[in-house]
N, C-alpha and C. Protein backbone atom coordinates (compact mmCIF):
# COMPACT_ATOMS: atom_id res chain seq x y z
N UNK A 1 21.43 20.37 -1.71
CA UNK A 1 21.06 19.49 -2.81
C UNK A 1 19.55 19.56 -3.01
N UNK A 2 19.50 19.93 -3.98
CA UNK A 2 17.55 20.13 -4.81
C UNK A 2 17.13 18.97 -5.29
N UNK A 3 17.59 17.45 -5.56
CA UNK A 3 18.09 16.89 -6.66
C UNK A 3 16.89 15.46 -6.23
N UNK A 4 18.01 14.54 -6.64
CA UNK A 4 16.73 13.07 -6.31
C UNK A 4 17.81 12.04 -5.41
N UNK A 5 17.49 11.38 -4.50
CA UNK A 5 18.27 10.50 -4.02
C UNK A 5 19.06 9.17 -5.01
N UNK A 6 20.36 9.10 -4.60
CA UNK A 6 20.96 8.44 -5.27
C UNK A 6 21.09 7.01 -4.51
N UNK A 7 20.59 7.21 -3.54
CA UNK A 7 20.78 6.03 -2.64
C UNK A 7 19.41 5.45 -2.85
N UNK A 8 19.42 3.40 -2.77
CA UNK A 8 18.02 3.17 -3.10
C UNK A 8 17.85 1.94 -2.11
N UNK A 9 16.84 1.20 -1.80
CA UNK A 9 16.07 0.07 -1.25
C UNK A 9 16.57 -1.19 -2.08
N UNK A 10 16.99 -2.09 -0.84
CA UNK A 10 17.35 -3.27 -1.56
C UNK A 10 16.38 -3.86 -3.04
N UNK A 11 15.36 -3.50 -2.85
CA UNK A 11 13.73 -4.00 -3.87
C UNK A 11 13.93 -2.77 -4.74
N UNK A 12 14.72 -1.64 -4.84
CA UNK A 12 14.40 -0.81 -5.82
C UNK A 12 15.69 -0.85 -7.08
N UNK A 13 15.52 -1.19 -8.17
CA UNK A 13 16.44 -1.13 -8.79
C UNK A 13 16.73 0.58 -9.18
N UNK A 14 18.03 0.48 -9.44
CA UNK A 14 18.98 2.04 -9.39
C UNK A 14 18.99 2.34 -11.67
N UNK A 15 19.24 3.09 -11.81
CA UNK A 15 19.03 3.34 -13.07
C UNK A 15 19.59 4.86 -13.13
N UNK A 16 20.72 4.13 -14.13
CA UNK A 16 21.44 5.97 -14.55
C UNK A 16 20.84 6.45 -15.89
N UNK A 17 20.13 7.48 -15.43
CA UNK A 17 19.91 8.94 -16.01
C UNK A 17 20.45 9.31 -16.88
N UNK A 18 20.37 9.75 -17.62
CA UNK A 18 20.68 10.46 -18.82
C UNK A 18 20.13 11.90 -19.72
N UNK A 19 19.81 12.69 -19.13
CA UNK A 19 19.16 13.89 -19.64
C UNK A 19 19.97 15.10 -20.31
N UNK A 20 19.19 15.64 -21.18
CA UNK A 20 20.24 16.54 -22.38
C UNK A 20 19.24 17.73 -22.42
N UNK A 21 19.73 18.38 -22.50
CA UNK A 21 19.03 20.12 -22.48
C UNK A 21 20.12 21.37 -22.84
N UNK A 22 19.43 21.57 -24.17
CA UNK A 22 19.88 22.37 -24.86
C UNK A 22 19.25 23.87 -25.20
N UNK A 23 18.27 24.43 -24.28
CA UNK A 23 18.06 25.53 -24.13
C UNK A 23 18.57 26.65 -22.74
N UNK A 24 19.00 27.33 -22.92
CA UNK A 24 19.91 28.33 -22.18
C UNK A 24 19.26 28.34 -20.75
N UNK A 25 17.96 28.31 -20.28
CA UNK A 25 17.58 28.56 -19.09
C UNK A 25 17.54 26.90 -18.13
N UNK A 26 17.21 25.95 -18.80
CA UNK A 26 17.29 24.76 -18.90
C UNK A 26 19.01 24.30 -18.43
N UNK A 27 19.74 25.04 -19.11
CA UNK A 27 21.04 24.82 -19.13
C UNK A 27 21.24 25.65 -18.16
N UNK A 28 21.62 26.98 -17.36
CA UNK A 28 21.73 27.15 -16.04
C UNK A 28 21.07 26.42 -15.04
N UNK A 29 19.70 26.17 -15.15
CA UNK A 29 19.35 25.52 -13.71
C UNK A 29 19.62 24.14 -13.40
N UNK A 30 20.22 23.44 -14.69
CA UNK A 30 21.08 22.12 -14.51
C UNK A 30 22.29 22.43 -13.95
N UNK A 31 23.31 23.51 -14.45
CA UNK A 31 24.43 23.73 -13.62
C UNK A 31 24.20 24.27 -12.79
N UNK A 32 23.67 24.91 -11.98
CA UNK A 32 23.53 25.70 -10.61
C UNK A 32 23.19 24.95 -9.33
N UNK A 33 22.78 23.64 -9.66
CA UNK A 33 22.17 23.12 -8.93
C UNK A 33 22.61 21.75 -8.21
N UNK A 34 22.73 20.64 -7.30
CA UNK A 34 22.98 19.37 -7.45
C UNK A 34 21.96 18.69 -7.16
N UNK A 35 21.62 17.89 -7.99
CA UNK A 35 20.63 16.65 -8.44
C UNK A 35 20.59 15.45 -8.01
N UNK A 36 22.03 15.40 -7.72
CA UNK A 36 22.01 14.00 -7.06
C UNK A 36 23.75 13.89 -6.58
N UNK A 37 23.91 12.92 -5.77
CA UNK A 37 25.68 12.84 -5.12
C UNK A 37 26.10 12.34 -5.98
N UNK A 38 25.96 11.88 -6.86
CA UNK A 38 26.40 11.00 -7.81
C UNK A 38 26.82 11.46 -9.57
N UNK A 39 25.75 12.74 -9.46
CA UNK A 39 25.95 13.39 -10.98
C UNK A 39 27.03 13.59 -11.57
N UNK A 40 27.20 13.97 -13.00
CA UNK A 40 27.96 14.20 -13.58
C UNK A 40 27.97 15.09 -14.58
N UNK A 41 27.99 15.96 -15.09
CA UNK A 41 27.44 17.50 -16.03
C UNK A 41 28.80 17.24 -17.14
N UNK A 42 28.13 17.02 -17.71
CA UNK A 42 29.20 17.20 -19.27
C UNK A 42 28.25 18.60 -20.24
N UNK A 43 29.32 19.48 -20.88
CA UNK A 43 28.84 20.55 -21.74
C UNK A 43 29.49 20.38 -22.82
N UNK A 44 28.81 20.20 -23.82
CA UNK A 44 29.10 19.91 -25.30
C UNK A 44 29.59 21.30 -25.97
N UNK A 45 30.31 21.27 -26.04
CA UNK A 45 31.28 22.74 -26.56
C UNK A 45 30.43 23.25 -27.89
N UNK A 46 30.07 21.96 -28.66
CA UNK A 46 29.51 22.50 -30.13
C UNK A 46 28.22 23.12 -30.02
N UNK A 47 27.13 22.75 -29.74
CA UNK A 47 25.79 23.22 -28.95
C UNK A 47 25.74 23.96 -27.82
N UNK A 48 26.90 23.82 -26.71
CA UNK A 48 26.57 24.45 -25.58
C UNK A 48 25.16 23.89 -24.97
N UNK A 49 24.80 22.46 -25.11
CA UNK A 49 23.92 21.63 -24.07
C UNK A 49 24.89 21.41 -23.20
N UNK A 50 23.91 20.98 -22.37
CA UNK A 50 24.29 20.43 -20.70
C UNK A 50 23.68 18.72 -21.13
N UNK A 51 24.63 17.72 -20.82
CA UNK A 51 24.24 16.53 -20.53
C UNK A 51 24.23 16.18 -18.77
N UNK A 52 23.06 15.79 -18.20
CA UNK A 52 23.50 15.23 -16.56
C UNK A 52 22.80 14.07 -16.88
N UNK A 53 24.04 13.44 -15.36
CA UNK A 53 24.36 11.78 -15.34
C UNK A 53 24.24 11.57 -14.28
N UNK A 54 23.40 10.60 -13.59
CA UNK A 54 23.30 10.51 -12.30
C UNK A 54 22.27 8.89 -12.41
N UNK A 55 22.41 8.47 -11.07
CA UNK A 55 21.68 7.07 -10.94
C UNK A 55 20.95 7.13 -10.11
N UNK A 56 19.61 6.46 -9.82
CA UNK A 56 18.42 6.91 -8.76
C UNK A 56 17.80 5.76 -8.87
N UNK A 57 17.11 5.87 -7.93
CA UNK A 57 15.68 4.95 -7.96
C UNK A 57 14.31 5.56 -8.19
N UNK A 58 14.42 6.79 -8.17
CA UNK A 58 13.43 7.40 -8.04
C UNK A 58 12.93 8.37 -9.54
N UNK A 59 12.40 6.83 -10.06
CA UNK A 59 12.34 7.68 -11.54
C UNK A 59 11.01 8.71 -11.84
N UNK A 60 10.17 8.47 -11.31
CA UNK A 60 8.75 9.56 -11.16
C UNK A 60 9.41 10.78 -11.20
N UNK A 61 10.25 11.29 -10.02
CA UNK A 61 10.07 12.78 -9.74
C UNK A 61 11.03 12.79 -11.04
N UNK A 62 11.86 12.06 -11.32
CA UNK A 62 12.73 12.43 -12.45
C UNK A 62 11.94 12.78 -13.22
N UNK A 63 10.80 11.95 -13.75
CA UNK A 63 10.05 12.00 -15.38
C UNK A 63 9.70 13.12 -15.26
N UNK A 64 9.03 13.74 -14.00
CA UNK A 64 8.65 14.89 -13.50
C UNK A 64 8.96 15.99 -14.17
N UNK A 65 10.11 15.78 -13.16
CA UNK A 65 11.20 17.03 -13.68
C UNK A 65 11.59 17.16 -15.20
N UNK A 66 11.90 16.60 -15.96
CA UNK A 66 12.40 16.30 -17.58
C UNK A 66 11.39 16.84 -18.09
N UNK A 67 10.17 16.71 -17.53
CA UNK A 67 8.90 16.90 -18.31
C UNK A 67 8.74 18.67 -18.08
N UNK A 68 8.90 19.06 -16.69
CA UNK A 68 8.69 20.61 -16.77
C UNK A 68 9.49 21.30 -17.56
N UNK A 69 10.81 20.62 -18.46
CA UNK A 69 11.84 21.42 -19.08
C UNK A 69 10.57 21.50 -20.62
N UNK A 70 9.60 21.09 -20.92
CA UNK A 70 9.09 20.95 -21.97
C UNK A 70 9.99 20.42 -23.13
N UNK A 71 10.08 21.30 -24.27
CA UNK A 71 11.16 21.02 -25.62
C UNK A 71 12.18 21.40 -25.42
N UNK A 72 12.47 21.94 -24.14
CA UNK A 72 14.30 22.14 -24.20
C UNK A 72 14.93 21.15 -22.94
N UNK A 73 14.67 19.95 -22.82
CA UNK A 73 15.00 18.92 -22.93
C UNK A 73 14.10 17.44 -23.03
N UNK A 74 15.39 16.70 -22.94
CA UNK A 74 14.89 15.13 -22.61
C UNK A 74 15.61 13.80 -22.75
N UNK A 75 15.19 12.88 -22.28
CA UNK A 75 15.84 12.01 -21.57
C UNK A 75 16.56 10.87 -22.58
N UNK A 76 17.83 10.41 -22.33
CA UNK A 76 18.43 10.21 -22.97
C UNK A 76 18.80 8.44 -23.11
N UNK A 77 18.91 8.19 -21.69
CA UNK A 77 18.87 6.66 -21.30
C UNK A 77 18.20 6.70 -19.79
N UNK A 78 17.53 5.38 -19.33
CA UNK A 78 17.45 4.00 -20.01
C UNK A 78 16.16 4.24 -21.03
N UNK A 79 16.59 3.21 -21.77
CA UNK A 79 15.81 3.31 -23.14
C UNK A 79 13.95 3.13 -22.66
N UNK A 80 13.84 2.52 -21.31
CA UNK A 80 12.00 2.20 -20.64
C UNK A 80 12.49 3.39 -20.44
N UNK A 81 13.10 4.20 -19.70
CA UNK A 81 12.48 5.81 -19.05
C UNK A 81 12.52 6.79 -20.08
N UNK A 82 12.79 6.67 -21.32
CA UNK A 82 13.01 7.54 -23.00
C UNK A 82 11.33 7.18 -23.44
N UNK A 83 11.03 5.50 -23.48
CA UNK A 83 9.68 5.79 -23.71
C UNK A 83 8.39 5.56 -22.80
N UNK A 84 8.53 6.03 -21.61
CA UNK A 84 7.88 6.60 -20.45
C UNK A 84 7.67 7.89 -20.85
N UNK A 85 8.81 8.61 -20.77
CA UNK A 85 8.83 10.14 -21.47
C UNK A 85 8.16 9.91 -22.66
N UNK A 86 8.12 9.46 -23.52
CA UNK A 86 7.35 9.40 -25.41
C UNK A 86 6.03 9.73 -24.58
N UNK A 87 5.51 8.31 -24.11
CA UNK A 87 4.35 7.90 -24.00
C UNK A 87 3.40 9.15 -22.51
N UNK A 88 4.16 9.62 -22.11
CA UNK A 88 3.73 10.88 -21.38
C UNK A 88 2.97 12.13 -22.38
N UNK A 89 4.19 12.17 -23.38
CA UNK A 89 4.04 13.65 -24.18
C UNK A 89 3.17 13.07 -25.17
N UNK A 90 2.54 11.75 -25.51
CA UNK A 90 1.82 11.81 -26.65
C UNK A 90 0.15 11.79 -25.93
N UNK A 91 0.26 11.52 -24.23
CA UNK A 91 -1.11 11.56 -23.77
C UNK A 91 -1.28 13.10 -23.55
N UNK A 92 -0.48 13.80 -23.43
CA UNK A 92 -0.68 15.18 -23.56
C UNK A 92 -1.02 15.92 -24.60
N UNK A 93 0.10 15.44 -26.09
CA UNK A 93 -0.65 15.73 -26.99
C UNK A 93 -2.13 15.32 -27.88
N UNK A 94 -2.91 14.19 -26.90
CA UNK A 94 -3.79 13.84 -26.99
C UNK A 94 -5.36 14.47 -26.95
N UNK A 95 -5.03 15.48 -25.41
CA UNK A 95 -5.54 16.28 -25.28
C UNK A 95 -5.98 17.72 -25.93
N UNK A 96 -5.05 18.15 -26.81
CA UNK A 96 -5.34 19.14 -27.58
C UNK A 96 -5.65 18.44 -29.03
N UNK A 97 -6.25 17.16 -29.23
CA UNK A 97 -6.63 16.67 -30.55
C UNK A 97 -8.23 17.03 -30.35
């Protein structure tokens, strides 16, 4: 397992994941891999995205990770870790202003 712990600290609240990636390389290294004991990989027949589902406490390395996929993915729920992700990519695009 490559993935993030699914198990958490009484003080840490747990939060299911939601990430969608719809570019082909993005989309193998989501299926090849396990992310967490808990995941769940749905493939959308019409697009051929990968949706994974999984619950953690450990949302950093997540944002992390979502973030190295660049534009071929991103995060889907909870709606604070969707604009965690916003508010990441607009201090980035800040930098090239």
């Amino acid at each position: 397992m490559r993935g993030f712990e699914s198990r958490n600290r009484d003080w840490e609240p747990k939060n299911r994941i939601f990430v969608y990636n719809a570019e082909a390389l993005a989309r193998s290294i989501i299926r090849e891999d396990i992310w967490a004991d808990n995941q769940t990989i749905e493939i959308e027949k019409k697009e051929g995205a990968v949706k994974l589902v999984f619950t953690t406490s450990q949302w950093i390395p997540v944002l992390r990770w979502v973030l190295s996929f660049g534009a071929n993915a991103r995060p889907l729920e909870p709606d604070w870790f969707v604009e965690e992700w916003k508010t990441n990519i607009i201090k980035m695009f800040d930098f090239i202003k």
